[in-house]
C-alpha atoms as a PDB file:
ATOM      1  CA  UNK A   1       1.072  -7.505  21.409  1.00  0.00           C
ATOM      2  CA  UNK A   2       3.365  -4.730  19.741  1.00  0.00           C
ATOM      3  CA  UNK A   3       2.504  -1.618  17.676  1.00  0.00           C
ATOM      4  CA  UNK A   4       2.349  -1.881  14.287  1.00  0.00           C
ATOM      5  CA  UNK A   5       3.108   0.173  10.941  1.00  0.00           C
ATOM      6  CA  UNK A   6       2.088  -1.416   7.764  1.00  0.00           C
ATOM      7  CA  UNK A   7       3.012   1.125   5.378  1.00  0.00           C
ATOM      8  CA  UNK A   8       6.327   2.326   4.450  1.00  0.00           C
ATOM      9  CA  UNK A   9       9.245   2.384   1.973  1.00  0.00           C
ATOM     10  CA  UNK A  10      12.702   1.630   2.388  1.00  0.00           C
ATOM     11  CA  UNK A  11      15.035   0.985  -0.721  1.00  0.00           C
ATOM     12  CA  UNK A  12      17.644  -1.808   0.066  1.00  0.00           C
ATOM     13  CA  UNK A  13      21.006  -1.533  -1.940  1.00  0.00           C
ATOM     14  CA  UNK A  14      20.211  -4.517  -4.153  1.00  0.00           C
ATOM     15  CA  UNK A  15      16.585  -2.807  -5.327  1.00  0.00           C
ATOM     16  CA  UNK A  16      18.623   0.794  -5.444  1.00  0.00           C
ATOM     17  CA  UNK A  17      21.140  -1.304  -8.138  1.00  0.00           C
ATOM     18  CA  UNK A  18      18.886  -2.575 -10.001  1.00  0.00           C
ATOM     19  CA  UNK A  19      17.175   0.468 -10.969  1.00  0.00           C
ATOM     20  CA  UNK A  20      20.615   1.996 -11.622  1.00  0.00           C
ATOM     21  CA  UNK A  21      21.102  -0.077 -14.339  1.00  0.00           C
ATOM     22  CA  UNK A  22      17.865   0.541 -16.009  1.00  0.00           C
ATOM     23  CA  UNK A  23      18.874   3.564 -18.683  1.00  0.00           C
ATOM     24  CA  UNK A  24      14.962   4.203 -18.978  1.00  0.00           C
ATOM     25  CA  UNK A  25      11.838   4.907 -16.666  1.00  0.00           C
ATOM     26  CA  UNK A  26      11.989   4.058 -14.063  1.00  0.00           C
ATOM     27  CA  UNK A  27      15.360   3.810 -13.072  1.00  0.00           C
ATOM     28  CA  UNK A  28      17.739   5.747 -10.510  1.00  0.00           C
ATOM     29  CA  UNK A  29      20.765   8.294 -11.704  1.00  0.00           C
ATOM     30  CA  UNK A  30      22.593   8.418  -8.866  1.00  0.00           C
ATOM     31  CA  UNK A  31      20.277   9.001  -6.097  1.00  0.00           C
ATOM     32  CA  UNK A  32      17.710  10.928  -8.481  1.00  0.00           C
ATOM     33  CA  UNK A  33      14.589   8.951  -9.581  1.00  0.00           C
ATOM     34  CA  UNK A  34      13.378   9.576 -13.315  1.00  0.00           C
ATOM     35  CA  UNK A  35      10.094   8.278 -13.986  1.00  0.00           C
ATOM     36  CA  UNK A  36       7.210   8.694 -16.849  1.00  0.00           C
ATOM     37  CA  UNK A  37       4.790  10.374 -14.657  1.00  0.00           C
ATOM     38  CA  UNK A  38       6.370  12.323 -12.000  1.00  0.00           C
ATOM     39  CA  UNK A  39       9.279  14.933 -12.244  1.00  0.00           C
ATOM     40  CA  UNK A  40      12.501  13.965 -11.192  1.00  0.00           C
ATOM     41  CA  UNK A  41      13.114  13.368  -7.369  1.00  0.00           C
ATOM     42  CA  UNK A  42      16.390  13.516  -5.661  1.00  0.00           C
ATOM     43  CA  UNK A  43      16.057  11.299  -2.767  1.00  0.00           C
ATOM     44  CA  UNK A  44      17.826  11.857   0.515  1.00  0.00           C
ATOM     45  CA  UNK A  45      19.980   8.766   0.600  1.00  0.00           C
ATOM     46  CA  UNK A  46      19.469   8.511   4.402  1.00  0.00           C
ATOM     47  CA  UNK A  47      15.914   8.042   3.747  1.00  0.00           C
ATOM     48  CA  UNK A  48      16.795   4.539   2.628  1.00  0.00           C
ATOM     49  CA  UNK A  49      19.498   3.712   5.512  1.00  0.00           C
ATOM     50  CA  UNK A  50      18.796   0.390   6.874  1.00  0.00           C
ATOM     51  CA  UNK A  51      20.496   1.392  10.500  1.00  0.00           C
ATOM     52  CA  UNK A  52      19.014   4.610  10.623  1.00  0.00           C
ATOM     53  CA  UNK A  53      15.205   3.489   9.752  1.00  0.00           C
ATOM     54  CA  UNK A  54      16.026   0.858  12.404  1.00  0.00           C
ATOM     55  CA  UNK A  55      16.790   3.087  14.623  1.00  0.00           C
ATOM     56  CA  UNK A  56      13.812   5.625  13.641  1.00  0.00           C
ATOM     57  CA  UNK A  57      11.363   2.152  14.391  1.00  0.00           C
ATOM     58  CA  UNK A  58      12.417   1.320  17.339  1.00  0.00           C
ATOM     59  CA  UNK A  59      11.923   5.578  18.627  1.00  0.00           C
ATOM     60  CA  UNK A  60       8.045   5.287  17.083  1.00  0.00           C
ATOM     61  CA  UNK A  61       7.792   2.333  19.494  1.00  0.00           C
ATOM     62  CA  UNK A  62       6.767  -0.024  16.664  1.00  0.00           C
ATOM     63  CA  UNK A  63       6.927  -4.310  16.960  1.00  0.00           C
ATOM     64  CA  UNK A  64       6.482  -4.663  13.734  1.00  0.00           C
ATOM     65  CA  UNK A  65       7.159  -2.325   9.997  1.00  0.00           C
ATOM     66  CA  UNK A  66       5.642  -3.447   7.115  1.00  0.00           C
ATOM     67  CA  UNK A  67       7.664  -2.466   3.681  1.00  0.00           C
ATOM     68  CA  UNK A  68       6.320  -2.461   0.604  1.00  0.00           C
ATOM     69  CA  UNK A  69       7.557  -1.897  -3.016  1.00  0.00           C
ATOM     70  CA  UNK A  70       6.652   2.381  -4.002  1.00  0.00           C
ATOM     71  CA  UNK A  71       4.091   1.313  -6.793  1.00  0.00           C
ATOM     72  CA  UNK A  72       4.345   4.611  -8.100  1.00  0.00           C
ATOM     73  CA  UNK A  73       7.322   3.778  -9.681  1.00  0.00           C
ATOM     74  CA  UNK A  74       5.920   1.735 -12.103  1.00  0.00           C
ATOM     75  CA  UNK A  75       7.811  -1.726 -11.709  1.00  0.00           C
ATOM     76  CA  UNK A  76       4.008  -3.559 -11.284  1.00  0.00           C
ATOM     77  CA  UNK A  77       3.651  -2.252 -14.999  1.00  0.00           C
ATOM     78  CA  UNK A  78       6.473  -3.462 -16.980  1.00  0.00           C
ATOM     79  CA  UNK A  79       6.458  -6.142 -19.395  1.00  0.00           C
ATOM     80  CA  UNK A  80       7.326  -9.583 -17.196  1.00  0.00           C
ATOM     81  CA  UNK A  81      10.788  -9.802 -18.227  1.00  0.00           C
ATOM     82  CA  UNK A  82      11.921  -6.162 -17.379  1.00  0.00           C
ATOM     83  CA  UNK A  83       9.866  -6.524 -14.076  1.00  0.00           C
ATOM     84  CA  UNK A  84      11.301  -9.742 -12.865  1.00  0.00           C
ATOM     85  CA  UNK A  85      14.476  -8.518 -11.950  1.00  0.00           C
ATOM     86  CA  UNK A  86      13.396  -5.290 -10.306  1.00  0.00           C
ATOM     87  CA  UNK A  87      10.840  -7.579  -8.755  1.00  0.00           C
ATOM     88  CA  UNK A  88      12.988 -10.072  -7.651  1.00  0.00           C
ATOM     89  CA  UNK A  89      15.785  -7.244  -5.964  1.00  0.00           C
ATOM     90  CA  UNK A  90      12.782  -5.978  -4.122  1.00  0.00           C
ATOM     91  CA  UNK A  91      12.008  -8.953  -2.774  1.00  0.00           C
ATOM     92  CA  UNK A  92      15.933 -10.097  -1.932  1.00  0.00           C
ATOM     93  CA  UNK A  93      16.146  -7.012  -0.201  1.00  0.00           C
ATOM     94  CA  UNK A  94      13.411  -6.782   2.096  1.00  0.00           C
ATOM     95  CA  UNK A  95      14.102 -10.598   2.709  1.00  0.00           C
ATOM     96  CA  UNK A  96      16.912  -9.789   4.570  1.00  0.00           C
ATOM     97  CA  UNK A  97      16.178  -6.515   6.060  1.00  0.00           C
ATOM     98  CA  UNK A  98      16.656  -7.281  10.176  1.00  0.00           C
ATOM     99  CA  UNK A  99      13.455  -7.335  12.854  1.00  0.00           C
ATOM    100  CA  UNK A 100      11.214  -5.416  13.390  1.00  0.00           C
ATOM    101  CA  UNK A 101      11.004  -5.392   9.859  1.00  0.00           C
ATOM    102  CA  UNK A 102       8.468  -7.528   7.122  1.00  0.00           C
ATOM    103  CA  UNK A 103       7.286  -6.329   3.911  1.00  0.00           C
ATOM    104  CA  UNK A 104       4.640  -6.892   1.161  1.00  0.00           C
ATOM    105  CA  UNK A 105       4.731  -8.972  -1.698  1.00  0.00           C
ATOM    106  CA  UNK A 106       5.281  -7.465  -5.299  1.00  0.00           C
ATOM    107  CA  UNK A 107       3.750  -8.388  -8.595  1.00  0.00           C
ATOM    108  CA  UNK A 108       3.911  -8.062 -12.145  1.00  0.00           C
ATOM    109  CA  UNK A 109       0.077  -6.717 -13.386  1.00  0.00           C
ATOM    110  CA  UNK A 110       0.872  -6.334 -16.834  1.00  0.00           C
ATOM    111  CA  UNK A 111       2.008 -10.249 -17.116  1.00  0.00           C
ATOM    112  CA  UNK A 112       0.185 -11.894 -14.523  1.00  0.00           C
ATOM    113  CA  UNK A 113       2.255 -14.572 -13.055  1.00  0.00           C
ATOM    114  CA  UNK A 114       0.576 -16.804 -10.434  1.00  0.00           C
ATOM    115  CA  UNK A 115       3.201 -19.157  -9.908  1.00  0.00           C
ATOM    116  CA  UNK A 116       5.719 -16.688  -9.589  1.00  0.00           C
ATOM    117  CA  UNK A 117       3.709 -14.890  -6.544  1.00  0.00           C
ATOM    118  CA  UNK A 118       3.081 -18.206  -5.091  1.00  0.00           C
ATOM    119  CA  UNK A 119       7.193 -18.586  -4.817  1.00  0.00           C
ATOM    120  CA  UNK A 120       7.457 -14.993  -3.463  1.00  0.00           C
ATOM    121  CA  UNK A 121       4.874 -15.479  -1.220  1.00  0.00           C
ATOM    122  CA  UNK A 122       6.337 -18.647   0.121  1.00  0.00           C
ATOM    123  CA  UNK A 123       9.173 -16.273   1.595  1.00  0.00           C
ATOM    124  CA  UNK A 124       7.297 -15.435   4.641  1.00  0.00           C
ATOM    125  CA  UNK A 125       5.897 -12.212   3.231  1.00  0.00           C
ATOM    126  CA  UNK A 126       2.967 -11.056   5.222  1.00  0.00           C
ATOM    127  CA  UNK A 127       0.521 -10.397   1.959  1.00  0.00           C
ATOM    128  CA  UNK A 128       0.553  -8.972  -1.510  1.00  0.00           C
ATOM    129  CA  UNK A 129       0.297  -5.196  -2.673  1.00  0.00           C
ATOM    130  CA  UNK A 130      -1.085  -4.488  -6.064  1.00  0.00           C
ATOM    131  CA  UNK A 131      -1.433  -0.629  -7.810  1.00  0.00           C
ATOM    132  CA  UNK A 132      -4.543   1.055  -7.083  1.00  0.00           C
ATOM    133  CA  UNK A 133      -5.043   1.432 -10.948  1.00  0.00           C
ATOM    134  CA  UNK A 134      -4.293  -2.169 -11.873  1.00  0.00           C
ATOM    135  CA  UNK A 135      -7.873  -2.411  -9.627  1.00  0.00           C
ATOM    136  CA  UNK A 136      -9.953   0.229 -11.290  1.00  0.00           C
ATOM    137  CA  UNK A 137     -12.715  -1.395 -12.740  1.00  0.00           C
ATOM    138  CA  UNK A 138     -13.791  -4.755 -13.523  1.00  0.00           C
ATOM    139  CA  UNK A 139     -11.300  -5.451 -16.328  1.00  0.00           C
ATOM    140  CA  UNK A 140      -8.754  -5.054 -13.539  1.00  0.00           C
ATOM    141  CA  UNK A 141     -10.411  -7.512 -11.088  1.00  0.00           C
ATOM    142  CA  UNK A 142     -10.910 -10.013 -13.920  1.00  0.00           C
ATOM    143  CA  UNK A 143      -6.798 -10.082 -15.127  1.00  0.00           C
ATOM    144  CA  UNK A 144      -5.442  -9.757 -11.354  1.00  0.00           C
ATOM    145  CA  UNK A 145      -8.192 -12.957  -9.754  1.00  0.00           C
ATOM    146  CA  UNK A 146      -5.385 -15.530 -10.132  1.00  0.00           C
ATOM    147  CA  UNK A 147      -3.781 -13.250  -7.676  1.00  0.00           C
ATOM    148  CA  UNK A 148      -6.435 -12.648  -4.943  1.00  0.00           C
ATOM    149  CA  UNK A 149      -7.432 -16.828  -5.234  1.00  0.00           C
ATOM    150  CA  UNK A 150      -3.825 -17.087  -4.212  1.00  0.00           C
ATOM    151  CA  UNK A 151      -4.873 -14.944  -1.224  1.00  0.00           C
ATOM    152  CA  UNK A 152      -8.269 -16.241  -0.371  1.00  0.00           C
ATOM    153  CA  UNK A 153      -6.177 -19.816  -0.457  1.00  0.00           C
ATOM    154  CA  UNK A 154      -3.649 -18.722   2.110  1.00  0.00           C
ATOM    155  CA  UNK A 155      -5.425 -16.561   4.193  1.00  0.00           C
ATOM    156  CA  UNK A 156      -2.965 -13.706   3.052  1.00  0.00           C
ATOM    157  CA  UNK A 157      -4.384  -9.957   3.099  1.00  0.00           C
ATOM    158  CA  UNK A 158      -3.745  -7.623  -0.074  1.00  0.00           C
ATOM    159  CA  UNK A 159      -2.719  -3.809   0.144  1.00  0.00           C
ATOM    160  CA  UNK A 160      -4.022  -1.621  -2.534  1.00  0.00           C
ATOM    161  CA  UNK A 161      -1.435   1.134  -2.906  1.00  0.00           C
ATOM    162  CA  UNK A 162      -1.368   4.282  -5.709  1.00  0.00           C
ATOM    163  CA  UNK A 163       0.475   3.224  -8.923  1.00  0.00           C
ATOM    164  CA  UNK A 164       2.058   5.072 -11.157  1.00  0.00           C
ATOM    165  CA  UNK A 165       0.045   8.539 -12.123  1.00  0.00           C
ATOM    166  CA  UNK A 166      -0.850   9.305 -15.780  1.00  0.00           C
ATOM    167  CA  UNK A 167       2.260  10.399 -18.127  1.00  0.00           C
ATOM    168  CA  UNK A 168       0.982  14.220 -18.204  1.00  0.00           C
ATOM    169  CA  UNK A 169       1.701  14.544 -14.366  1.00  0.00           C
ATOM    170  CA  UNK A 170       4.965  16.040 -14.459  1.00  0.00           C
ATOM    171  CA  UNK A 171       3.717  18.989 -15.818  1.00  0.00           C
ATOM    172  CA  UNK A 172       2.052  20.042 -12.694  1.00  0.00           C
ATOM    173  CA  UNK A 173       3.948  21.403  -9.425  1.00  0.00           C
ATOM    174  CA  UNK A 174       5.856  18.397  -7.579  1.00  0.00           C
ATOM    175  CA  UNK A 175       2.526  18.140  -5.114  1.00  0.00           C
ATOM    176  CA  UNK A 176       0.178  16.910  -8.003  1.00  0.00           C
ATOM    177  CA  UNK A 177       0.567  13.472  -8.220  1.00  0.00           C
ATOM    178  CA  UNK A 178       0.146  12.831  -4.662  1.00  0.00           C
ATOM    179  CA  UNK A 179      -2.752  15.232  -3.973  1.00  0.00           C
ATOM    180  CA  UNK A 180      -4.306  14.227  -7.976  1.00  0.00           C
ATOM    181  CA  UNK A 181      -3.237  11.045  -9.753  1.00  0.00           C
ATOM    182  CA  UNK A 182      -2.743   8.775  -6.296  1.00  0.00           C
ATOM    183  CA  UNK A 183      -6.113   9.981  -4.708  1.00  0.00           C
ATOM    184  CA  UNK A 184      -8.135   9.488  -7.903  1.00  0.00           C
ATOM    185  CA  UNK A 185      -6.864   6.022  -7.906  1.00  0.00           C
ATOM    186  CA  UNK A 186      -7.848   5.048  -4.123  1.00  0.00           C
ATOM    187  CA  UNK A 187     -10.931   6.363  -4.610  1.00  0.00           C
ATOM    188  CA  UNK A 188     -11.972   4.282  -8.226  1.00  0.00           C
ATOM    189  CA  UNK A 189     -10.162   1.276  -6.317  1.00  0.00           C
ATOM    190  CA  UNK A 190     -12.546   1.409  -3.190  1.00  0.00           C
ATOM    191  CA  UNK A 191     -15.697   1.598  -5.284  1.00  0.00           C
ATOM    192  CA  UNK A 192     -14.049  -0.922  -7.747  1.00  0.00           C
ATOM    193  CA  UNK A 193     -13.770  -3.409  -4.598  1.00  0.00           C
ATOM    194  CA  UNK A 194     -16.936  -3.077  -3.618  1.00  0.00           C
ATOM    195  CA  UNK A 195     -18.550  -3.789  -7.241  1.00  0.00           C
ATOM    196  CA  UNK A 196     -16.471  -6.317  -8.423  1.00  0.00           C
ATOM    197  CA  UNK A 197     -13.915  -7.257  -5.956  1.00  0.00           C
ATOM    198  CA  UNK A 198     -15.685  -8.496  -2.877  1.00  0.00           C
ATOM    199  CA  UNK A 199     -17.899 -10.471  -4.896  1.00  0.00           C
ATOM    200  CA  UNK A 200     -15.322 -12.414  -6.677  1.00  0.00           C
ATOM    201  CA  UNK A 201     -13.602 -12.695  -3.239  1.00  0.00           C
ATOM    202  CA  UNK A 202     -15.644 -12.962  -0.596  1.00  0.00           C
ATOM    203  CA  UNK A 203     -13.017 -13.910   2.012  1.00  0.00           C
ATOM    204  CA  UNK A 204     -10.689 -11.926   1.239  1.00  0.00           C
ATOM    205  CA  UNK A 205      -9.373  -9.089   3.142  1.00  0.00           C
ATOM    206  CA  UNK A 206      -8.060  -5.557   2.176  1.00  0.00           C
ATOM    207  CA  UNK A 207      -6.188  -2.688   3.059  1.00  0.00           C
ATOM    208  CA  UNK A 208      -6.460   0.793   1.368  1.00  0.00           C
ATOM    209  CA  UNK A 209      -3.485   2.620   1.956  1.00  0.00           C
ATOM    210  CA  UNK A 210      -4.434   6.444   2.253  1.00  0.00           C
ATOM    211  CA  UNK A 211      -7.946   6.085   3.837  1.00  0.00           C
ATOM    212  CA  UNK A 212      -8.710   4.934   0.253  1.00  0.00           C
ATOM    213  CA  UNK A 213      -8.791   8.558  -0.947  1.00  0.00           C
ATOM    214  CA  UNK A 214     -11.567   9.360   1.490  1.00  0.00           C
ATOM    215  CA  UNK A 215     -13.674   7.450  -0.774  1.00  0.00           C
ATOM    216  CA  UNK A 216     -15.807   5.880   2.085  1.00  0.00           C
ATOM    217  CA  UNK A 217     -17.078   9.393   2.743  1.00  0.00           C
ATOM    218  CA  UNK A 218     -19.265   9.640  -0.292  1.00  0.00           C
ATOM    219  CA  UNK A 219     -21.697   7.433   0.854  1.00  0.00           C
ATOM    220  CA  UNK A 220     -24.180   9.885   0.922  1.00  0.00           C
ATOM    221  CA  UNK A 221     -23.731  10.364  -2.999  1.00  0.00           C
ATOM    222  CA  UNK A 222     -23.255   6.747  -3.152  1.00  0.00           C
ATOM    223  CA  UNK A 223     -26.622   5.781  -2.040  1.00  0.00           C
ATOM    224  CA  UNK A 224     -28.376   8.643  -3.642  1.00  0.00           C
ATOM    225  CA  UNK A 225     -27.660   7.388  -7.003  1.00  0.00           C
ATOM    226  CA  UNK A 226     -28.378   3.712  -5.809  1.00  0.00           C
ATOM    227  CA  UNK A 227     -25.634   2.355  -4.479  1.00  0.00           C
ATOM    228  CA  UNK A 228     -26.201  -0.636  -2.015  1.00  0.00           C
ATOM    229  CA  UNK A 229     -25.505   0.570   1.081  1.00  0.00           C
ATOM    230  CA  UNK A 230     -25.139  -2.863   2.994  1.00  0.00           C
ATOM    231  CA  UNK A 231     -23.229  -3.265   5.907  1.00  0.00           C
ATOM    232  CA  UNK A 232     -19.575  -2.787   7.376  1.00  0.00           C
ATOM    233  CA  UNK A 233     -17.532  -5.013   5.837  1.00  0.00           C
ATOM    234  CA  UNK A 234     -15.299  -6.465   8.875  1.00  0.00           C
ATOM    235  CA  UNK A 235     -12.211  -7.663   6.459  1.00  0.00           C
ATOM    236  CA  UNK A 236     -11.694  -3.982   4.434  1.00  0.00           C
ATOM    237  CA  UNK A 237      -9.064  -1.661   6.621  1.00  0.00           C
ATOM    238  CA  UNK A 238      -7.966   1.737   5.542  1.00  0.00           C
ATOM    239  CA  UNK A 239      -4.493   3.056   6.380  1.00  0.00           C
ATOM    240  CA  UNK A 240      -4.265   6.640   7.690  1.00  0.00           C
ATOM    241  CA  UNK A 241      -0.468   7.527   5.877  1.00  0.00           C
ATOM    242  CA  UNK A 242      -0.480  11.958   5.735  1.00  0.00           C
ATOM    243  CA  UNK A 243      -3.896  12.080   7.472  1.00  0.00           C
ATOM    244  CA  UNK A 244      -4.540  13.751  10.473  1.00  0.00           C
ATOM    245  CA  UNK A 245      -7.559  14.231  13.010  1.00  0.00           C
ATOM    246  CA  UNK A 246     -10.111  15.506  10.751  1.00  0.00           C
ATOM    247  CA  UNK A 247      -9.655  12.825   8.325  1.00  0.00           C
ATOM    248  CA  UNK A 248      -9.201   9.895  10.155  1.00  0.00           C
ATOM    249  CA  UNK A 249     -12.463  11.156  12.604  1.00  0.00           C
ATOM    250  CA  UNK A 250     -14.776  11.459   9.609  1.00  0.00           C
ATOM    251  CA  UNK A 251     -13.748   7.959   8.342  1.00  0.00           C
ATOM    252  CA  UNK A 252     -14.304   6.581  11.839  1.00  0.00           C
ATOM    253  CA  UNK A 253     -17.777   7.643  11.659  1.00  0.00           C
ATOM    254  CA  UNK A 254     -18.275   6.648   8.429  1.00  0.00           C
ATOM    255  CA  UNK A 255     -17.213   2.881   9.347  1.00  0.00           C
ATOM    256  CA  UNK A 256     -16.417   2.806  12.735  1.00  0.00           C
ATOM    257  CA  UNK A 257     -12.886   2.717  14.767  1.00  0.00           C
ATOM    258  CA  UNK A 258     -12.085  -1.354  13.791  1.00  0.00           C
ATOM    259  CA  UNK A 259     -11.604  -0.237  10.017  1.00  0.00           C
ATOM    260  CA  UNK A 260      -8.649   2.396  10.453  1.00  0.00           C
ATOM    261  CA  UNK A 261      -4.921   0.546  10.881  1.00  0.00           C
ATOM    262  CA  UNK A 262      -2.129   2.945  11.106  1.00  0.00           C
ATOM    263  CA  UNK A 263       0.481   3.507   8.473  1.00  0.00           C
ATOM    264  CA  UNK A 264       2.730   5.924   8.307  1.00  0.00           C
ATOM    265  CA  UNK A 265       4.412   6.107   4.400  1.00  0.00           C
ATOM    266  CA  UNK A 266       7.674   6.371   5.814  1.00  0.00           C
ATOM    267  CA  UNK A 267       9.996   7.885   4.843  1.00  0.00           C
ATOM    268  CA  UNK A 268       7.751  10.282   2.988  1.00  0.00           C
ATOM    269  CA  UNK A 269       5.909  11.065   5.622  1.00  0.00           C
ATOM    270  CA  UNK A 270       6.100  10.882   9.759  1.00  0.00           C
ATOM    271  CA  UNK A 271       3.502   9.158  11.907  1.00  0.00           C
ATOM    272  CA  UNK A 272       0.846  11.359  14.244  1.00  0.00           C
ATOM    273  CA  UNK A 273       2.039  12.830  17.222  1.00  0.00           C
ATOM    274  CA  UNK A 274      -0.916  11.193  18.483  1.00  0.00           C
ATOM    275  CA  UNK A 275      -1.860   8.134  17.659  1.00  0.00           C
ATOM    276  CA  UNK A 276      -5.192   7.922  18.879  1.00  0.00           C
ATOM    277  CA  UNK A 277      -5.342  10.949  16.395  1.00  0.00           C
ATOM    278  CA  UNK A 278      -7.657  12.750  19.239  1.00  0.00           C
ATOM    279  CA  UNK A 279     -10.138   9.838  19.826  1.00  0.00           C
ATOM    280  CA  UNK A 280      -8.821   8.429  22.573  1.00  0.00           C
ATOM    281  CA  UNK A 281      -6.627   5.899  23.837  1.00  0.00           C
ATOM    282  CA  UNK A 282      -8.670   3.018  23.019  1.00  0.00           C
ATOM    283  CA  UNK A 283      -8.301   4.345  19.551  1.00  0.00           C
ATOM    284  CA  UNK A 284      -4.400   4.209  19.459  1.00  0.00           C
ATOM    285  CA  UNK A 285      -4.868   0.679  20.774  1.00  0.00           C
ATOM    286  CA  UNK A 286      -6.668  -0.594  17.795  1.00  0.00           C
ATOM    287  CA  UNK A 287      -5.375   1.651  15.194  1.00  0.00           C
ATOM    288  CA  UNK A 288      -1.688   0.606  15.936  1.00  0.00           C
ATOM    289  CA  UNK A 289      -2.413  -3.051  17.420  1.00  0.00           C
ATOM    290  CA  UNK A 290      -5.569  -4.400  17.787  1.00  0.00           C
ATOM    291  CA  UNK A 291      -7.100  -3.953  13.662  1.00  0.00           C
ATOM    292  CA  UNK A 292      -3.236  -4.540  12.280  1.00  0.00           C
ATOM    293  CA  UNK A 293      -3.264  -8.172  13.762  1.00  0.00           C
ATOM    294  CA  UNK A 294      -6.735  -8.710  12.308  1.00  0.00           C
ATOM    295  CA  UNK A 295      -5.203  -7.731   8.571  1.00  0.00           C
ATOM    296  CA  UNK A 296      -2.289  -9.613   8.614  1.00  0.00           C
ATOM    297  CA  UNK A 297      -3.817 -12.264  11.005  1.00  0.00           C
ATOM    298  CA  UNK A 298      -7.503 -12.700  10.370  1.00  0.00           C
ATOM    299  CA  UNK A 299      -7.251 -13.261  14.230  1.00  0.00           C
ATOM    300  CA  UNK A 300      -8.947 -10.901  17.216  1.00  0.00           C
END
């Protein structure tokens, strides 16, 4: 068994071209990102080094990195045909990228496509990510089904991961989207899930990136106002990417220790010194190994 990441970000040149040839959101000028949300954001081209993140794996001791497409960007939400190509450099890219590396699956939300994700999907990916806010309410879980029954029928996990933040954004300081916008999102998407995603999909299983916006800790509230409480629900993970201790503690009571997976958001963030996050070592076991096989796997 090897450690496992299943959450970061790593450009390959082919996905970096495409988006230099876009001349509006998103697209890259140079190596500065413009997009309709955010302000602009001049990315450190080493960031996206394939040697160098090699490299930086191997010194986290990780088996295994999981890539996936940075929703924010908005890609998901084009129209079909200016989303195809972006998709399809994504997916080229990380193709190719050399072990430890796999990535997600990327699809179009605002054209759904089943057949299309069925070919990607064929590629060996290890599941599908969608945007948070393409899985808000039950709209959202009605247009994107054709793409979780593709799931349920392979026995392929999905990653819910922030998408882009609302177009007013950029007016805040260069912390706002993350801390606002992408939290906001988790946190509709985990309470979406449980009221109309698991019971369109019962075997399906999910993984919130960002402890789903610490959603899971308002049960209290949630069963105040009558919310079925129920029980845990053995195929939903949470990712811990820029959590620490206190966080990742409170959602481990919340839903125990076999619901947390670590992810680190590479490169725009670093993993925890301590990756048992001050639970113990038992904890680092099935954060990094242990509840990461059971995503990806569906296996103990």
């Amino acid at each position: 068994m090897t450690d496992i990441d299943v959450h970061q970000h790593l450009w390959t040149p082919s996905l970096v071209e495409a988006l230099r040839s876009r001349r509006e959101p998103p697209y890259l000028d140079g190596w500065t990102l413009y997009l309709n949300g955010e302000p602009p954001y001049d990315i450190p081209p080493a960031d996206h080094d394939i040697a160098r993140r090699t490299d930086v794996v191997a010194a986290d001791g990780l088996g295994r990195a999981l890539v996936s497409l940075s929703a924010p960007i908005g890609v998901e939400w084009l129209p079909a045909a200016e989303a195809r190509p972006l998709l399809d450099a994504y997916h080229d890219g990380v193709a190719t990228l050399p072990e430890p590396f796999g990535a997600w699956a990327a699809a179009c939300v605002r054209d759904i496509d089943p057949d299309a994700v069925a070919g990607d999907l064929a590629r060996g990916f290890a599941g599908l990510q969608l945007p948070a806010n393409a899985l808000a309410d039950a709209a959202g879980y009605a247009r994107c089904s054709p793409l979780l029954d593709l799931l349920e029928e392979r026995d392929l996990p999905l990653f819910v991961h922030p998408g882009p933040a609302a177009a007013d954004a950029s007016a805040g300081p260069g912390w706002w989207p993350a801390m606002v916008p992408y939290v906001q999102q988790m946190h509709a998407a985990w309470f979406a899930f449980r009221a109309f995603g698991r019971p369109r999909h019962p075997r399906l299983r999910v993984c919130f990136a960002l402890l789903a916006g610490l959603a899971p800790l308002h049960t209290e509230r949630f069963a105040a106002r009558g919310g079925p409480l129920g029980g845990v629900d053995s195929d939903v993970f949470l990712e811990t990417s820029s959590y620490g201790p206190t966080a990742v503690a409170a959602i481990v009571h919340a839903l125990g220790a076999d619901a947390v997976v670590q992810g680190s958001d590479r490169p725009y963030a670093e993993p925890p010194r301590h990756p048992d996050f001050g639970l113990g070592g038992a904890a680092a076991y099935a954060f990094r190994i242990a509840n990461p096989r059971r995503l990806l796997t569906g296996k103990e």
